[in-house]
Protein backbone atom coordinates (compact mmCIF):
# COMPACT_ATOMS: atom_id res chain seq x y z
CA UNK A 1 7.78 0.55 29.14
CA UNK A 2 6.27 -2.03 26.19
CA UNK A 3 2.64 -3.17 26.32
CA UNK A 4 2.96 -6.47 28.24
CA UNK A 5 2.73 -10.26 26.43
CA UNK A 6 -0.98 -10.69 26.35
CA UNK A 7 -1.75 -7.45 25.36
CA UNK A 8 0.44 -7.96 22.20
CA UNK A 9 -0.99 -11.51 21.95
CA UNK A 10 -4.43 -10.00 21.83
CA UNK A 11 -3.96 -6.99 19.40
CA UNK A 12 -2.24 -9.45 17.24
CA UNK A 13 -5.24 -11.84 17.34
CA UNK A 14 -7.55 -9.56 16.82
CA UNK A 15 -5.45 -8.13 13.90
CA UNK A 16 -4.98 -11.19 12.33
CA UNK A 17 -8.80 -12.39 12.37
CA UNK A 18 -9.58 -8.78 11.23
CA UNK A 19 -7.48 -8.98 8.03
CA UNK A 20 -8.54 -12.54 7.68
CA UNK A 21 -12.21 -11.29 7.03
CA UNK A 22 -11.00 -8.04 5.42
CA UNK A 23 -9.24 -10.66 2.93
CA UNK A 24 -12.89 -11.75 2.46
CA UNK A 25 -15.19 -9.29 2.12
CA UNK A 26 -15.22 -5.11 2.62
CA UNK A 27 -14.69 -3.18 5.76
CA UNK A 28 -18.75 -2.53 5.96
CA UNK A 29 -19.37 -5.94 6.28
CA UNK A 30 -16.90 -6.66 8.98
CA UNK A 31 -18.80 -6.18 12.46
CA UNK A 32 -16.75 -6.55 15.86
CA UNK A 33 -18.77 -9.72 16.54
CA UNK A 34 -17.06 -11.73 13.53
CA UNK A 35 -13.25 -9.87 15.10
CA UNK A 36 -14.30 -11.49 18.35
CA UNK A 37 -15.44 -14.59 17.51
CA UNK A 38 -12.35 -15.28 15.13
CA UNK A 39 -10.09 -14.50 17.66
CA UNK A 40 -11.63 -16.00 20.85
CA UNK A 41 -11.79 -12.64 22.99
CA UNK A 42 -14.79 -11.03 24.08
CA UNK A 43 -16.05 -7.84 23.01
CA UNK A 44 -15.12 -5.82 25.97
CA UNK A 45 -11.41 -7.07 25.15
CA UNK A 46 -11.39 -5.60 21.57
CA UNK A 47 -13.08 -2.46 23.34
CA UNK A 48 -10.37 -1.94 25.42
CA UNK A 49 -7.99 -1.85 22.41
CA UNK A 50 -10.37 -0.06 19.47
CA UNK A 51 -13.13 2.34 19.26
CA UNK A 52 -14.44 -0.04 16.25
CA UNK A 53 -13.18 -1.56 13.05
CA UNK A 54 -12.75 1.53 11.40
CA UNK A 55 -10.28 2.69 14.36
CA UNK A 56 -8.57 -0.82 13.64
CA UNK A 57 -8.02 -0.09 10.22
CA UNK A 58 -6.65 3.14 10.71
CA UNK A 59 -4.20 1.58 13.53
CA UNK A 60 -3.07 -0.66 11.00
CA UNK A 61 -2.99 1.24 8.04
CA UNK A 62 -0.77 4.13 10.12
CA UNK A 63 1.63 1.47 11.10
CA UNK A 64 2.11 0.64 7.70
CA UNK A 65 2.17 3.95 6.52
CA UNK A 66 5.03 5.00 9.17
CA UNK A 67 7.26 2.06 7.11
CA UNK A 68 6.77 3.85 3.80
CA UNK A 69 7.73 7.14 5.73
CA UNK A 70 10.64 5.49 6.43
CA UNK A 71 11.50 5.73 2.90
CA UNK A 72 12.19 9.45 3.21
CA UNK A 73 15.97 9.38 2.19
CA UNK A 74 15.48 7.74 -0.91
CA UNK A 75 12.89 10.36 -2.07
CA UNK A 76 15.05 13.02 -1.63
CA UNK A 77 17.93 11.25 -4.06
CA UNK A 78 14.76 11.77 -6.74
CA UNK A 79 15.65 8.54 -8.25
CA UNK A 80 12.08 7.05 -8.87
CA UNK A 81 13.14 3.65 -9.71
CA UNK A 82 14.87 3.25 -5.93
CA UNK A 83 11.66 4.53 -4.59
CA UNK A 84 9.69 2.03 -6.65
CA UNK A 85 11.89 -0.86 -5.66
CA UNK A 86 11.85 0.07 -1.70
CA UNK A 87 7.98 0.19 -2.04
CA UNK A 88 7.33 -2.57 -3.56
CA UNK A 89 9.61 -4.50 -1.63
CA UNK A 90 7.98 -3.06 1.28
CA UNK A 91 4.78 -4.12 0.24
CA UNK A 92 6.40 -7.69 -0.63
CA UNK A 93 7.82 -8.15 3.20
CA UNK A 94 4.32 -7.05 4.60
CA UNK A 95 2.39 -9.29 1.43
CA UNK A 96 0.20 -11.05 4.04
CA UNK A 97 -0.97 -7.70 5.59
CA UNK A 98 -1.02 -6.05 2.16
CA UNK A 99 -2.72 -8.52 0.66
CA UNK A 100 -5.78 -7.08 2.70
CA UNK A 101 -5.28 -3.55 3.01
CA UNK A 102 -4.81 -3.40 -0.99
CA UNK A 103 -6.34 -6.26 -2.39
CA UNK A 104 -9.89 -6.52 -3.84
CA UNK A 105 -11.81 -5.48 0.02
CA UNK A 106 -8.63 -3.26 0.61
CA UNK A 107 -8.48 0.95 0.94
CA UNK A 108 -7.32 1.97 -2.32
CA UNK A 109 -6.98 5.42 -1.08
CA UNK A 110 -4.06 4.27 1.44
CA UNK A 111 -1.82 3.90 -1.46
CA UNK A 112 -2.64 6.63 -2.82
CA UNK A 113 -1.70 8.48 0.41
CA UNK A 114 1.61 6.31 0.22
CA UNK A 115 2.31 7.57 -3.31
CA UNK A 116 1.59 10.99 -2.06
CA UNK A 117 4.76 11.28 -0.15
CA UNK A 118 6.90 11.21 -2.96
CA UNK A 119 4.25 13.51 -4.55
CA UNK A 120 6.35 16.81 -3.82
CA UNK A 121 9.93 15.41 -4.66
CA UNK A 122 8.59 14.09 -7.74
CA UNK A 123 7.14 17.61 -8.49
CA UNK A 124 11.16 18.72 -8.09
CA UNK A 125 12.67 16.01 -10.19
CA UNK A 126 9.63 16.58 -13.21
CA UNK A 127 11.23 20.55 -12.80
CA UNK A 128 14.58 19.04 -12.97
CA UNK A 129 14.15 17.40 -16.32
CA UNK A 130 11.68 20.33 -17.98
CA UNK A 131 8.15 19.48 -16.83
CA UNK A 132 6.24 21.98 -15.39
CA UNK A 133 3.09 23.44 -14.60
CA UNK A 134 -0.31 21.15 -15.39
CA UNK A 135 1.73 18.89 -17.36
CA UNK A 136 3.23 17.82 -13.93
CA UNK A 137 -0.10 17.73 -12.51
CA UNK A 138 -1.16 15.43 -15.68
CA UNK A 139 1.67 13.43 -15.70
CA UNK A 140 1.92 12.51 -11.95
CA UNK A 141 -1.21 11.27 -10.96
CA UNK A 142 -1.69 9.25 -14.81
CA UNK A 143 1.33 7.55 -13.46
CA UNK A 144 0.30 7.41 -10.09
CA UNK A 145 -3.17 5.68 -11.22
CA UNK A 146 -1.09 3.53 -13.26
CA UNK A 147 1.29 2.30 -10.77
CA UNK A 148 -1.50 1.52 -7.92
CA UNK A 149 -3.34 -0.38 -11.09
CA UNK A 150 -0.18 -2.32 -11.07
CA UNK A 151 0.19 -3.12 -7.50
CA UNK A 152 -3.46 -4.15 -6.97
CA UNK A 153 -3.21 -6.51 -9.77
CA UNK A 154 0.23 -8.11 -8.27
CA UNK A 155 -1.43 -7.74 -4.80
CA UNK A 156 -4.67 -9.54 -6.02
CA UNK A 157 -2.49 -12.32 -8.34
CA UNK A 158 -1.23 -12.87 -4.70
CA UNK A 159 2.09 -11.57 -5.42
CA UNK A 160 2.99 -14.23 -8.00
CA UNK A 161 6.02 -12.03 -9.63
CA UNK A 162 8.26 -11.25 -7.80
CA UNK A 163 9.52 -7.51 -6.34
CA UNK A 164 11.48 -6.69 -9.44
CA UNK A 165 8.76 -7.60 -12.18
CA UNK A 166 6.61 -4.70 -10.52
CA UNK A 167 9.34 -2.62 -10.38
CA UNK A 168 10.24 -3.22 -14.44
CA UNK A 169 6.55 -2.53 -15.29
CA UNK A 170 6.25 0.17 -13.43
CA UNK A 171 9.35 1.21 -14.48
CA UNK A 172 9.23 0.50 -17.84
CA UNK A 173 5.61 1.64 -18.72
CA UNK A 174 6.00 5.53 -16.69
CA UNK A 175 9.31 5.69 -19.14
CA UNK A 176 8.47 4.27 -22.37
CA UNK A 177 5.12 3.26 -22.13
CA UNK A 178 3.19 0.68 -24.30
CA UNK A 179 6.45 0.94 -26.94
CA UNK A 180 8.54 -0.98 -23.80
CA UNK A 181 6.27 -3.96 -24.42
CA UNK A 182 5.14 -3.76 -28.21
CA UNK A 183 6.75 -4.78 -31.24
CA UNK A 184 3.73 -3.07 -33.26
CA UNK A 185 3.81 0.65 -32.15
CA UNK A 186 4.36 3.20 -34.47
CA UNK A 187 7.84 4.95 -34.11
């Protein structure tokens, strides 16, 4: 049996206000007080729910993280351009919650952790193709870095490209780097 109306009504309230203020300033400067007082409950109310706002985060950032889990199939097809486009489309459809979980107050270890799930199949495709040993070590997380650069700037621009520009960049600078954009680089 489903939690019952108000107690959806009241984790969502005290979600929302929570990512309101996480929009605004870091996680150590949120206190449960500020939660409460944003969405009209008392303390004891968010108690019930949360340990503190560091167990709120992690609710919220597992929830999120279960949707990119989701994404399981399309690892295993090892084409890294699908992957790119379900994530970022992911991250599109969720834009108000990712906007705070990513954005300048954001964890930017939680998309790291999302990136690490493709870490292994990536691994097998880099074999696939002749890259081995450190080099795939090198490569992946330069790219990884690179990508969640990407995504926190589209995240912090407030999304104001769509899906498919991220994808293209991404895309286009892991494959060809700086020569997919320059008329000026040396062949």
């Amino acid at each position: 049996m489903g939690e019952n109306r108000k107690v959806q009504y009241t984790k969502r309230v005290i979600r929302e206000s929570y990512l309101s203020l996480l929009s605004k300033k870091p996680i150590g400067k949120i206190t449960v007080a500020e939660i409460c007082k944003l969405a009209d409950i008392n303390r004891g109310t968010f108690y019930q729910h949360y340990k503190d706002v560091y167990h709120l985060q992690e609710i919220i950032e597992d929830e999120l993280y279960i949707k990119f889990e989701r994404m399981q199939p399309l690892r295993k097809e090892n084409n890294f351009s699908a992957i790119t486009f379900a994530a970022v489309s992911l991250i599109y459809e969720e834009k108000e919650l990712c906007h705070s979980i990513l954005g300048k107050h954001g964890n930017t270890p939680f998309i790291e952790r999302v990136f690490d799930l493709c870490r292994q199949n990536t691994f097998e495709m880099y074999e696939k193709i002749g890259i081995s040993g450190s080099d795939s070590n090198y490569i992946y997380n330069y790219l990884l870095s690179g990508s969640t650069g990407i995504i926190q700037t589209w995240v912090e621009s407030d999304f104001n490209e769509a899906p498919e520009a991220i994808v293209n960049y991404i895309d286009n600078l892991s494959r060809k780097g700086l020569s997919a954009y320059s008329k000026h680089v040396n062949s």
